[in-house]
Protein backbone atom coordinates (compact mmCIF):
# COMPACT_ATOMS: atom_id res chain seq x y z
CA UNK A 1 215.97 293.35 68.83
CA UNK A 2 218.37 291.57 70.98
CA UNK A 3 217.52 288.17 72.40
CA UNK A 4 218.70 286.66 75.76
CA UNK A 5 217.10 283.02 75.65
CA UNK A 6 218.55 282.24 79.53
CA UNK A 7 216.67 278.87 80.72
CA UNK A 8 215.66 279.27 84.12
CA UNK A 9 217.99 277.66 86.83
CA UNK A 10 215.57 278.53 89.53
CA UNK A 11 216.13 275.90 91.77
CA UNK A 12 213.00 274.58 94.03
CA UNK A 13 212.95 272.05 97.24
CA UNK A 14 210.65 270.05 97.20
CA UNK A 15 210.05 266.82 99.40
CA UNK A 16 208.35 263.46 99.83
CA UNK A 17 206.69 263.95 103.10
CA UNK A 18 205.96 260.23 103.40
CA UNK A 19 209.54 259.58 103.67
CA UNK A 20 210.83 263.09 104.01
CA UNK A 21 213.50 262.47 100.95
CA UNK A 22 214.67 265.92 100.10
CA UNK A 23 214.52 266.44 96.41
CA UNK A 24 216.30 269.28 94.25
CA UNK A 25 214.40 270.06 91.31
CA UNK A 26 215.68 272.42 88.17
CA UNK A 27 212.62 273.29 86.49
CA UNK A 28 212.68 272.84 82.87
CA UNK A 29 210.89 276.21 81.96
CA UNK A 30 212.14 278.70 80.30
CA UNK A 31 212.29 282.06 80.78
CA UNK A 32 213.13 284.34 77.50
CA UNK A 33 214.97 287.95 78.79
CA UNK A 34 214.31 290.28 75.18
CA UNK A 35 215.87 293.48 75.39
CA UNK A 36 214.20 295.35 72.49
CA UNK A 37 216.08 298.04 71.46
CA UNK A 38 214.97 298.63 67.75
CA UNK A 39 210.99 297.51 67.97
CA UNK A 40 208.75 299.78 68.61
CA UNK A 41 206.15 299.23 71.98
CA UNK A 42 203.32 298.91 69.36
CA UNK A 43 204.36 296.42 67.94
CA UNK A 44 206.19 293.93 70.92
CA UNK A 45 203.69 290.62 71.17
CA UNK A 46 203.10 290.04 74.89
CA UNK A 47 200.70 289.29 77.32
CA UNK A 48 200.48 292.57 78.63
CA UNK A 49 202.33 295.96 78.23
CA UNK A 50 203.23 297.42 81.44
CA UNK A 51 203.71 300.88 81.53
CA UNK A 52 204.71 302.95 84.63
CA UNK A 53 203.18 305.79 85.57
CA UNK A 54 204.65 308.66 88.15
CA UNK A 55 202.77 310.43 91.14
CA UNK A 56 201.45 314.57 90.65
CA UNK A 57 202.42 314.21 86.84
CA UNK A 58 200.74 314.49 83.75
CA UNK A 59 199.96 311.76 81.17
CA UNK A 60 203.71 310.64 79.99
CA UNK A 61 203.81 311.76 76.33
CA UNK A 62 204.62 308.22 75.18
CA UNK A 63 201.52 306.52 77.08
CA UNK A 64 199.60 309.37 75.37
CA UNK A 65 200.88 308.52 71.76
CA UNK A 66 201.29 304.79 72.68
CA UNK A 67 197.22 304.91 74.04
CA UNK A 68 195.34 308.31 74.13
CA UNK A 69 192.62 305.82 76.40
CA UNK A 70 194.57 304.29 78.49
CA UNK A 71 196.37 307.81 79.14
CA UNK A 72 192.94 309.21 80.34
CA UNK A 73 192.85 307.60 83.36
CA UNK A 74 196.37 308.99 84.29
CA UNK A 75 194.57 312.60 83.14
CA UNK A 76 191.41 311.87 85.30
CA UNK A 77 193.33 310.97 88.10
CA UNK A 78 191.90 307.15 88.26
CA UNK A 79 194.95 306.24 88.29
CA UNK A 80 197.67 308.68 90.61
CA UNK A 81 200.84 306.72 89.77
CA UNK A 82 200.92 306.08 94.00
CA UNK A 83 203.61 302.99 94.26
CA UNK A 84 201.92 299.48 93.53
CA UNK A 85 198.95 301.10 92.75
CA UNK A 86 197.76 298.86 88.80
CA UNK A 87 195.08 299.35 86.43
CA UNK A 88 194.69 296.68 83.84
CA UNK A 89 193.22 297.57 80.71
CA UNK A 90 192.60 296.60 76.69
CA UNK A 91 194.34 298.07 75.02
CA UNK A 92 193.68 300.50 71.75
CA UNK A 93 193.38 299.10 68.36
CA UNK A 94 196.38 298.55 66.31
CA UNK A 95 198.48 297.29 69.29
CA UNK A 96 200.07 293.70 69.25
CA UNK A 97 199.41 293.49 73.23
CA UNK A 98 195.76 292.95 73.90
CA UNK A 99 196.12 294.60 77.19
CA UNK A 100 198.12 297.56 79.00
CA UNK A 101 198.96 297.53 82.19
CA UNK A 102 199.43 300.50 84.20
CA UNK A 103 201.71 300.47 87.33
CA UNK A 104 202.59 303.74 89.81
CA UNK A 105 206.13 304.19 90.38
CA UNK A 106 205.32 306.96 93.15
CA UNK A 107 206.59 310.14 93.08
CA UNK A 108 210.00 310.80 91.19
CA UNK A 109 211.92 311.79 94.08
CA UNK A 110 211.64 309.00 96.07
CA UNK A 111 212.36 306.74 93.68
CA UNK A 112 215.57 304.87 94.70
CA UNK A 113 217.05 301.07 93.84
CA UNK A 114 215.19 299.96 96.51
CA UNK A 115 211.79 301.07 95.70
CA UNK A 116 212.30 300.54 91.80
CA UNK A 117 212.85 297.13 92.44
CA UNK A 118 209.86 296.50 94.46
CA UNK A 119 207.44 298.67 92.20
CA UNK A 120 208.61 295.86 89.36
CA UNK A 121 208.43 292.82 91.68
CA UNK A 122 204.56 293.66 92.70
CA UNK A 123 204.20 294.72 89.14
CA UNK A 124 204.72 291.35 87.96
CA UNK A 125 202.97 289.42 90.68
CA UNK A 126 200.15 291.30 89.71
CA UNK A 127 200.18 290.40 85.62
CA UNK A 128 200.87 287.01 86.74
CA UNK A 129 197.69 286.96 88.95
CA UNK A 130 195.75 288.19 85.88
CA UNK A 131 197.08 284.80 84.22
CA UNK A 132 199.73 286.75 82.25
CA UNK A 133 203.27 285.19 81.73
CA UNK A 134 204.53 286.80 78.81
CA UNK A 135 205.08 290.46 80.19
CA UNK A 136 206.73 293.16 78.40
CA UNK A 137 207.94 296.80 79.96
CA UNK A 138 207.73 299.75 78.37
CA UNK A 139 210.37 302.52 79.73
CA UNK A 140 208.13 305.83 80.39
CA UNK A 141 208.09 308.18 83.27
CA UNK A 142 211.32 308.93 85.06
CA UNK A 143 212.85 305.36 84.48
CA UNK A 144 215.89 305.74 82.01
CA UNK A 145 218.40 303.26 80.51
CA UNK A 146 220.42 302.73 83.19
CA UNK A 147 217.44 301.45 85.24
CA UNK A 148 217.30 298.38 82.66
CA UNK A 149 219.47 295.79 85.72
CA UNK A 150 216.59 297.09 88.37
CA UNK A 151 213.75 296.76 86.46
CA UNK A 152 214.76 293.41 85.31
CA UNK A 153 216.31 291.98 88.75
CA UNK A 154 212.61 293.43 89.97
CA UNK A 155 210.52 291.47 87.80
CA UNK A 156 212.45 288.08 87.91
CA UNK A 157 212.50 288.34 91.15
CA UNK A 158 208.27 288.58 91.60
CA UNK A 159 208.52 284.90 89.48
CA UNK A 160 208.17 283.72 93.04
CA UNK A 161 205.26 282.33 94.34
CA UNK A 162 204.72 282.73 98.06
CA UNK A 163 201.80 280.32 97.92
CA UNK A 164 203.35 277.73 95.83
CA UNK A 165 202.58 274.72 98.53
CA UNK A 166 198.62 276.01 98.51
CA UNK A 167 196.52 273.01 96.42
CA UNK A 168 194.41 275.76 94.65
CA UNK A 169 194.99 277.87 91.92
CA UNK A 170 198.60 279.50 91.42
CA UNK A 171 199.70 282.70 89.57
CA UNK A 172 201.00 282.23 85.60
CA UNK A 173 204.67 281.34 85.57
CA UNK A 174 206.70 284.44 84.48
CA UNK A 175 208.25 282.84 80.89
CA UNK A 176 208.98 286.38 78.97
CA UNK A 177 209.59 289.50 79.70
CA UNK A 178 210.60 291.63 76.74
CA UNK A 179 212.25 295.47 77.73
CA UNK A 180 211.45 298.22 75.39
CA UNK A 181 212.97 301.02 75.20
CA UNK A 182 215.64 300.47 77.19
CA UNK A 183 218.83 299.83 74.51
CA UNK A 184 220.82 297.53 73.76
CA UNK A 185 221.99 297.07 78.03
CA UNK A 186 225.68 296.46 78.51
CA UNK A 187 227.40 294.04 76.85
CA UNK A 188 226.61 290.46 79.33
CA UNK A 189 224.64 292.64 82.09
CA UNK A 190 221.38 291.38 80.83
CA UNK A 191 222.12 287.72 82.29
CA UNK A 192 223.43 288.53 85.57
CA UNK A 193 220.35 291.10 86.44
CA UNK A 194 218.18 287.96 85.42
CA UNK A 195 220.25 285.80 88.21
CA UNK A 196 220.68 288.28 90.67
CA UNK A 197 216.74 288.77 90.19
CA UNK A 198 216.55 284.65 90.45
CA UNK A 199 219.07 284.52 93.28
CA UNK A 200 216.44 287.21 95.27
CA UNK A 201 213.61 284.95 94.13
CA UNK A 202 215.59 281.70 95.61
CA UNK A 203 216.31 283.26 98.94
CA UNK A 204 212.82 284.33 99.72
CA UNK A 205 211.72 280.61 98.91
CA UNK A 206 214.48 279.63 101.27
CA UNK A 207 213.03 281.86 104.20
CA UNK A 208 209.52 280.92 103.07
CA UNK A 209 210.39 276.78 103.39
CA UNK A 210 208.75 276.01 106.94
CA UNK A 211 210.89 274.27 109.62
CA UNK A 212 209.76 270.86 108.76
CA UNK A 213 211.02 271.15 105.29
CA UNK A 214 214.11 273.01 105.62
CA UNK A 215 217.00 272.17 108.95
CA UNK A 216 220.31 272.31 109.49
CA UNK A 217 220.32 268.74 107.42
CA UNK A 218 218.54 270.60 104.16
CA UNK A 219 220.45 273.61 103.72
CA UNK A 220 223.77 270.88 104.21
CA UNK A 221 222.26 269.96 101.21
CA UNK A 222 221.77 272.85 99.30
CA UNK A 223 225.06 273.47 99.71
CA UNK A 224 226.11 270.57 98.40
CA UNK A 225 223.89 270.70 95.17
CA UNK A 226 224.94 274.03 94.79
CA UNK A 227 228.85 272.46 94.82
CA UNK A 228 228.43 269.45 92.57
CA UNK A 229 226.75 271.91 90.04
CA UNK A 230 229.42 274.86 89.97
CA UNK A 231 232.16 272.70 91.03
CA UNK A 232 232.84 274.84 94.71
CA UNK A 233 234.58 273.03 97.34
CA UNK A 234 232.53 272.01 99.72
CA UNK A 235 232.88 271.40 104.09
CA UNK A 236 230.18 270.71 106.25
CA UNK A 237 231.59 269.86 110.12
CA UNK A 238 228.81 268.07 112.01
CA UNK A 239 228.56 267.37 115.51
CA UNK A 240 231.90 265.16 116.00
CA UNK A 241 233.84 267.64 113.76
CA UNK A 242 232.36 270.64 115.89
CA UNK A 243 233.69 268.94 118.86
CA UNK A 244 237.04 268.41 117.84
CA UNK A 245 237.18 271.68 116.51
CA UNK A 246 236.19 273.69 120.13
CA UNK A 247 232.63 275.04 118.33
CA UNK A 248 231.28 274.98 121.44
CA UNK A 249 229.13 277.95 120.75
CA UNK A 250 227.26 276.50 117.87
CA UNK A 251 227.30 273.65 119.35
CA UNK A 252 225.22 274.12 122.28
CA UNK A 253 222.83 276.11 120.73
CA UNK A 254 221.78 273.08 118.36
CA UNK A 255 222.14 270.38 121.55
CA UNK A 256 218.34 269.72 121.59
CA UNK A 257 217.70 269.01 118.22
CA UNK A 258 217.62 265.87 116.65
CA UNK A 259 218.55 267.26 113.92
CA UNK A 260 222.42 268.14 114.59
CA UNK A 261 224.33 271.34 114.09
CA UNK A 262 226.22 272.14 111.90
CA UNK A 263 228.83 274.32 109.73
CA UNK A 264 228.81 274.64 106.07
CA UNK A 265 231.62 275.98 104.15
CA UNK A 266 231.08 276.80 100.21
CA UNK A 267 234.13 278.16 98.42
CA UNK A 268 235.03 279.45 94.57
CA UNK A 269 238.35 280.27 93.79
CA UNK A 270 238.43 282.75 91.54
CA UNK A 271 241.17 285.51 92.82
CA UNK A 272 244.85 285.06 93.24
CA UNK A 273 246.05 282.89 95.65
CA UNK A 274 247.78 285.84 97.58
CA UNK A 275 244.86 288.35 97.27
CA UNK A 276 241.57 289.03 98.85
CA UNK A 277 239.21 286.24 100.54
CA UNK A 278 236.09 287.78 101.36
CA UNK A 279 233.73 285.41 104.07
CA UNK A 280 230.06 285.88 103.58
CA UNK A 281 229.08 284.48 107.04
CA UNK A 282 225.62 283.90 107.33
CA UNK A 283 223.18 282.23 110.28
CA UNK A 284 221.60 279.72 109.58
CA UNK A 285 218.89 279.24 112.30
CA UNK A 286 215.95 276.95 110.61
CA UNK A 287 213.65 277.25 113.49
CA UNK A 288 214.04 279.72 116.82
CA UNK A 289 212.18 278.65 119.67
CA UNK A 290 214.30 280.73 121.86
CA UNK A 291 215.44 278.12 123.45
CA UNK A 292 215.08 277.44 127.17
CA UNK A 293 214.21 281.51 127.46
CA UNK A 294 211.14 280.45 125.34
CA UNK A 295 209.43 282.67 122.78
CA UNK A 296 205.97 284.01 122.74
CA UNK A 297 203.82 281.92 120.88
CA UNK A 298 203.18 284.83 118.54
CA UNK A 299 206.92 285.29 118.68
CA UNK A 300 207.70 281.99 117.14
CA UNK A 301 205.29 282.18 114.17
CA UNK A 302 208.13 283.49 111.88
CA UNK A 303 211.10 281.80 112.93
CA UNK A 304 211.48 279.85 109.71
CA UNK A 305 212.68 282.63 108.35
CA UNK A 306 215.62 283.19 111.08
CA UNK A 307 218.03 281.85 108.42
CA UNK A 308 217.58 284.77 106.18
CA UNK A 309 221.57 285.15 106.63
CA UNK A 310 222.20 282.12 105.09
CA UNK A 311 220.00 282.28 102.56
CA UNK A 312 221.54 285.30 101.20
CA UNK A 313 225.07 284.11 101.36
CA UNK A 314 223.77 281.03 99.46
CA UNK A 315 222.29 282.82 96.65
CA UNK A 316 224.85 285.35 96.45
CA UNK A 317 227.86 282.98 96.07
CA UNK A 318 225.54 281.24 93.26
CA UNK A 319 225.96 283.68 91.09
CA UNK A 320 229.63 284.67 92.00
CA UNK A 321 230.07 281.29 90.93
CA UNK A 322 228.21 281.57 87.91
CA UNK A 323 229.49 284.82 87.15
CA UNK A 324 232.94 283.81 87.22
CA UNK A 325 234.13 287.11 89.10
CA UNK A 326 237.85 287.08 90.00
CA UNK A 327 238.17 286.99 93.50
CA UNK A 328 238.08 284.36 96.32
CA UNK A 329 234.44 284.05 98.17
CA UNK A 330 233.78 281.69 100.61
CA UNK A 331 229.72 281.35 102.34
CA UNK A 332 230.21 280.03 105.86
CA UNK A 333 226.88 278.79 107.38
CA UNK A 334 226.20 278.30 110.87
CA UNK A 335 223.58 275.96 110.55
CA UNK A 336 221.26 274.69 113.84
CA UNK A 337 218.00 274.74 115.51
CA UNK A 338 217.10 276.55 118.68
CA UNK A 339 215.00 274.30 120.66
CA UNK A 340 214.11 273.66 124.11
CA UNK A 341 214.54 269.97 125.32
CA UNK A 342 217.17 267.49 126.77
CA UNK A 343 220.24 268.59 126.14
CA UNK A 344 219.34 272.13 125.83
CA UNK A 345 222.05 274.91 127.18
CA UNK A 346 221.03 276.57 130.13
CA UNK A 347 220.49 280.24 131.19
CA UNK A 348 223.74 280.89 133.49
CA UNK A 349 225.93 278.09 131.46
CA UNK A 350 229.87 279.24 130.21
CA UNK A 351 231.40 278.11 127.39
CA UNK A 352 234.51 278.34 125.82
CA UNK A 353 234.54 279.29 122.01
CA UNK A 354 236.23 278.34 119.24
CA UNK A 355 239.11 281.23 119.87
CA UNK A 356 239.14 280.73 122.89
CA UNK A 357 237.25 283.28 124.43
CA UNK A 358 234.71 282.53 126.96
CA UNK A 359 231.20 283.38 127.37
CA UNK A 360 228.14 283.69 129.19
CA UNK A 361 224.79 282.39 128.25
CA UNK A 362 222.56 284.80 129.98
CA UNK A 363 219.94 284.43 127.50
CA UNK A 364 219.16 281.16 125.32
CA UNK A 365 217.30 283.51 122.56
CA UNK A 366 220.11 285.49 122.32
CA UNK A 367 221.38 282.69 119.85
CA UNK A 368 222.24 284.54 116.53
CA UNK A 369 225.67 285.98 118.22
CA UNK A 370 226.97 282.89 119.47
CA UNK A 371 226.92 280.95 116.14
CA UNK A 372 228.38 283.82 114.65
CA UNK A 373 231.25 284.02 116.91
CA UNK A 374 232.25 280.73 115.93
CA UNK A 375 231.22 280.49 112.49
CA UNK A 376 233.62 283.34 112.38
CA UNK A 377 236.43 281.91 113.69
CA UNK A 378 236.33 278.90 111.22
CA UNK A 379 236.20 281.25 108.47
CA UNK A 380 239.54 282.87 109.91
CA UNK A 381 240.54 279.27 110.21
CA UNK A 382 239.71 278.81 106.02
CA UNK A 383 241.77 281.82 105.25
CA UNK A 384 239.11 285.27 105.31
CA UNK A 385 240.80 288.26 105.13
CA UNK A 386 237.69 290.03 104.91
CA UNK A 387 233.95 289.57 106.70
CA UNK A 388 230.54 290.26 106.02
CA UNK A 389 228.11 288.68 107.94
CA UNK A 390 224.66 288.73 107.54
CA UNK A 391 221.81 287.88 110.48
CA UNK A 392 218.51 288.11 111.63
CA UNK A 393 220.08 289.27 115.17
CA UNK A 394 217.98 292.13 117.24
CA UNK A 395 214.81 293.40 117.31
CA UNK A 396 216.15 296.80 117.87
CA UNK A 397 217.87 297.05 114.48
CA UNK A 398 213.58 296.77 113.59
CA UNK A 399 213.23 299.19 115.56
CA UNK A 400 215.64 301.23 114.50
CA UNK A 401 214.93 301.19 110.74
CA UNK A 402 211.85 299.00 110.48
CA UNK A 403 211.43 297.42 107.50
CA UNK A 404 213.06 299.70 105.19
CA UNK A 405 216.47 298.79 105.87
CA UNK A 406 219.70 296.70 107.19
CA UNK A 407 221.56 297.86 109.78
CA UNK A 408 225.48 297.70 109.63
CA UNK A 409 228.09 298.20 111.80
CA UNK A 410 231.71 297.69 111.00
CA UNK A 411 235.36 298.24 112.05
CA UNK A 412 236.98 299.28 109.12
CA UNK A 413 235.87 302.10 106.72
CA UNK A 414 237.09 301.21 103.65
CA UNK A 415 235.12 297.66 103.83
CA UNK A 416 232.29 300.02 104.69
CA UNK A 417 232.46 302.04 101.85
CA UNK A 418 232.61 298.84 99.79
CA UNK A 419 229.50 297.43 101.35
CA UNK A 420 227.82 300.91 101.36
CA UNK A 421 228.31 301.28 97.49
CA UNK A 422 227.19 297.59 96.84
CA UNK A 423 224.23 298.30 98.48
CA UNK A 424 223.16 301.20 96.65
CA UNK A 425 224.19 299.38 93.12
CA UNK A 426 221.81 296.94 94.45
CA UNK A 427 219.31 298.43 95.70
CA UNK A 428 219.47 297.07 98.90
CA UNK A 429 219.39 299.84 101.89
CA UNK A 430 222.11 299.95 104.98
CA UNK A 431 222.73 302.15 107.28
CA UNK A 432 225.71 302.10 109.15
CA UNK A 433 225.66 302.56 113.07
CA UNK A 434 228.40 303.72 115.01
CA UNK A 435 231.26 301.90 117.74
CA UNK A 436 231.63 303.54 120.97
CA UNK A 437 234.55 302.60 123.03
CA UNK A 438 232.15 303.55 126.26
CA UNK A 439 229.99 300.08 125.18
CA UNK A 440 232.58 297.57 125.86
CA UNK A 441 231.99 297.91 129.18
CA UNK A 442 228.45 297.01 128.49
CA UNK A 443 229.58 293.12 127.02
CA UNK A 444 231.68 291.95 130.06
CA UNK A 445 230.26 289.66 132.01
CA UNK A 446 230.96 288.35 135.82
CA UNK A 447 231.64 284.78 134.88
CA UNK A 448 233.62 284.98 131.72
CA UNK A 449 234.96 287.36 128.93
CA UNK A 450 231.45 287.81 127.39
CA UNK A 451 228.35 287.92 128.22
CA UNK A 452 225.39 287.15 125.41
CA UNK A 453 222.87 289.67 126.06
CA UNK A 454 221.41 292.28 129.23
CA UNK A 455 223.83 295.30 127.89
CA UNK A 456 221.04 297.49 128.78
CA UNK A 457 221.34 299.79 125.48
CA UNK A 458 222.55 300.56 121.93
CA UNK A 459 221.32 296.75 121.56
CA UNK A 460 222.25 297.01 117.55
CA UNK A 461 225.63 297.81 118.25
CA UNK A 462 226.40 296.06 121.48
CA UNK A 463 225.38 292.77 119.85
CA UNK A 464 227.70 293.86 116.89
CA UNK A 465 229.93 294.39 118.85
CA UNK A 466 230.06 290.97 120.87
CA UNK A 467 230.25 289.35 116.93
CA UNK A 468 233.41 291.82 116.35
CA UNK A 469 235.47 290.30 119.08
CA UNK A 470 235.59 287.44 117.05
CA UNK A 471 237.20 288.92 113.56
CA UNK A 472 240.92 289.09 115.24
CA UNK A 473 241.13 292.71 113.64
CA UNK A 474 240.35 292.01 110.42
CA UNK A 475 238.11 294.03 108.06
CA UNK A 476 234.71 293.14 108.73
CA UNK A 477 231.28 294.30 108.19
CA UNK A 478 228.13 293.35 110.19
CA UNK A 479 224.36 293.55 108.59
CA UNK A 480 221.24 293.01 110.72
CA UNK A 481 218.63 292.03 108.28
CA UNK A 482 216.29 291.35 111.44
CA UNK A 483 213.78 293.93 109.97
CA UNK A 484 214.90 294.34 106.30
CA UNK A 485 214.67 290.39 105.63
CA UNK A 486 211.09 289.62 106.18
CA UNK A 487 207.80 292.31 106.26
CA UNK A 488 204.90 291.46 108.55
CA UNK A 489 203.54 294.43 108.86
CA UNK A 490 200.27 295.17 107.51
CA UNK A 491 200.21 298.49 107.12
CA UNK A 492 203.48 298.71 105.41
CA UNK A 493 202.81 298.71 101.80
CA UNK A 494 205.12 300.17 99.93
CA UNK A 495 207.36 296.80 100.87
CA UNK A 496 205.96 293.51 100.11
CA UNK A 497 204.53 291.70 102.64
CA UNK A 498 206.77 288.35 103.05
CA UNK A 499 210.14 287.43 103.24
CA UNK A 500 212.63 289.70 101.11
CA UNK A 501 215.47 288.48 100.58
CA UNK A 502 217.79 291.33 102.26
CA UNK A 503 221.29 291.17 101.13
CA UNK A 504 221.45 289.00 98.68
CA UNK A 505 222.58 291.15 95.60
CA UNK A 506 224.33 293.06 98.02
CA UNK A 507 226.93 290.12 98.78
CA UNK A 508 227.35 289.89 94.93
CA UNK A 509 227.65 293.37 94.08
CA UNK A 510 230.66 293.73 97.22
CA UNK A 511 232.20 290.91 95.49
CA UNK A 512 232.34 292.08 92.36
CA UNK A 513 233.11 295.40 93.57
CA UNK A 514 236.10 293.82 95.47
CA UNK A 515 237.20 291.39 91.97
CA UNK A 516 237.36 295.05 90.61
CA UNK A 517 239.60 297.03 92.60
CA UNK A 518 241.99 294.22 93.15
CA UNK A 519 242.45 293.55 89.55
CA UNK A 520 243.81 297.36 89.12
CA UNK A 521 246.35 296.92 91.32
């Protein structure tokens, strides 16, 4: 058996409301990772055992030997193996695990990264429900060795408690989870799965954290907790700083808040000083009103979450940091609220940008663009050669793919390719859209260069678009998580309801990707 005691760094935010003093918190639990390749499943102390089960199949043959009982009611059909679909029960006599815990994996062939993950995230949010903390995972079914990162970045990640700020009862903390039959893993793998399944965990917390806990001031510092513990350099330009710098952009979308704009600048050196610097740029909106070209009420009731961008980037550059990969990352924030109120911009109002390019405000909710274009720019300023950025930007790219996926568009195909095989080592879904020359037509506006919104069409790719004028021509890569970071609908259940944390250990795995290839040359 091969131990990996790995204390959890899960990091939570917690605050004194009475004096709103933000607070960062490591827990002191641990959380024991046991990959155990030479025990046998009848004999690994947990909890529970779960043990997957696949839709239209018999009875696996190691369920059946493991627990003839518990493999009747995959025989009878009471349980189909349908995705999410868990049957708890005691277990047989002779076993060290009082109870077995059956879990559907769906059918075989739609099993991808995605969907693995998820089965394992519900999976555990379940045993936890059941008051069971010490969880171990038999491999049965289709799942195979190589599935070990998934299944483990699945169940870390469903540690996280959506209803953690609730006064009642709260699930058992995950504090083992033991892998049988899985091998040995690769040699170091087994602790960054368990902090790219933390990292997932941390950014859905961060899009959970409601607007009066989390602003523009709190994820300032985040950023600067994250620093002082991994030793990144650290820049955050507030409102004078913006100024000076021509972030007009950014600026005016946060002019209403009391709590100031602002952009946030995290960066680990770990490449040559000649090679790659890849920019995770992410948006940081804490709260969307839509500004003077209001929201619905019903419209607004998720806007906490319209800084899933930035949470990713933070969490991703956490463990790029921790993972001491050899290339140069930098997570660029553009951090604000979009409120109505004195000082708010106007619909009709130009400004000039950062680079100098000048646009129209046609619409105030059209906000996620604008921030971009600038937080951009000061990336190019900090030395990118290479962009990803990540926002909550259109409703179309939800209507596009739903929840099931990010949308991407990009200008170069080899930093596609990159992004596209992250993704799919992650298990997080893109889908790339395409750039028409016939849409530039569509961003010009009457009063300036650009205009923010009213293209009419294609409203994924125009808005990508209006972001790409921004990159100077350099390699760059844009994901709408608008439908992929945060599930509200009810009938979707294959996809956990809540905020997901799209793109997170997709930013990690293009890193390392790109620490890879650069090393070979």
């Amino acid at each position: 058996m091969t131990v990996f005691r790995i204390p959890n760094s899960f990091t939570s935010l917690r605050y004194l409301y009475a004096t709103q003093e933000f607070l960062s918190v490591n827990e002191s639990r641990a959380v024991n990772v046991l990959v155990a390749s030479r025990v046998g499943a009848a004999t690994v102390a947990a909890d529970v055992l779960a043990v997957p089960v696949m839709a239209g199949v018999p009875a696996d043959p190691v369920l059946l030997e493991l627990d003839p009982a518990a493999a009747a009611f995959v025989a009878s059909g009471e349980h189909g193996g349908r995705l999410h679909e868990v049957l708890l029960l005691p277990t047989a006599a002779g076993l060290a695990t009082p109870r077995i815990l059956l879990y559907g994996l769906g059918a075989a062939a739609d099993l991808d990264g995605s969907r693995l993950r998820f089965a394992h995230q519900e999976m555990v949010g379940v045993a936890r429900k059941f008051g069971h903390g010490r969880i171990a995972v038999l491999r049965a079914g289709t799942l195979r060795p190589a599935d070990l990162g998934p299944v483990i970045e699945g169940c870390v990640a469903g540690s996280w408690d959506r209803r953690a700020r609730s006064t009642g009862g709260h699930p058992a903390p995950l504090t083992e989870l033991i892998l049988v039959g899985f091998g040995d893993g690769p040699a170091g793998a087994v602790d960054v799965f368990r902090r790219l399944g933390e990292a997932t965990a941390r950014a859905r917390e961060w899009q959970n954290m409601p607007a009066n806990e989390l602003g523009p001031n709190r994820l300032e510092a985040i950023a600067r907790e994250l620093a002082g513990r991994l030793e990144l350099d650290c820049e955050t330009l507030g409102a004078e700083a913006l100024a000076a710098g021509g972030y007009n952009l950014l600026a005016a979308v946060g002019a209403a808040s009391d709590d100031e704009p602002r952009l946030i600048r995290l960066t680990y050196k770990g490449g040559a000083t000649d090679g790659p610097s890849l920019a995770l740029v992410g948006k940081g909106i804490t709260f969307d009103s839509g500004g003077l070209s209001l929201k619905s009420a019903d419209g607004m009731v998720k806007m906490r979450g319209d800084m899933g961008g930035a949470a990713a980037v933070l969490a991703a550059i956490e463990v790029v940091a921790e993972s001491r990969l050899a290339i140069n990352v930098m997570a660029v924030i553009a951090a604000a609220e979009n409120l109505p109120g004195r000082g708010a911009q106007r619909p009709g109002d130009v400004w000039t940008s950062a680079s100098g390019k000048t646009v129209e405000v046609l619409n105030t909710d059209a906000e996620g663009r604008l921030v971009l274009a600038d937080a951009i720019t000061y990336a190019l300023r900090s030395g990118a050669t290479h962009i990803v950025d990540l926002a909550t930007l259109t409703g179309d790219a939800r209507a596009a793919l739903g929840h099931a996926a990010s949308a991407a568009v990009s200008n170069d195909d080899t930093l596609w390719e990159q992004v596209a095989a992250a993704g799919e080592a992650a298990g997080d879904r893109v889908w790339r859209l395409p750039i028409y020359p016939d849409f530039r037509a569509l961003l010009q506006s009457q009063s300036a260069d650009l205009k923010n919104s009213d293209y009419g069409e294609a409203g994924v790719i125009t808005a990508a678009m209006f972001i790409g004028e921004f990159v100077e021509g350099r390699p760059w890569v844009h994901l709408d998580i608008a439908g992929s970071h945060w599930n509200e609908n009810q009938a979707h259940r294959d996809i956990p309801r809540g905020p997901l944390g799209a793109g997170t250990r997709l930013c990690y795995r293009l890193a390392e990707l790109m620490a890879a290839q650069s090393t070979k040359r």
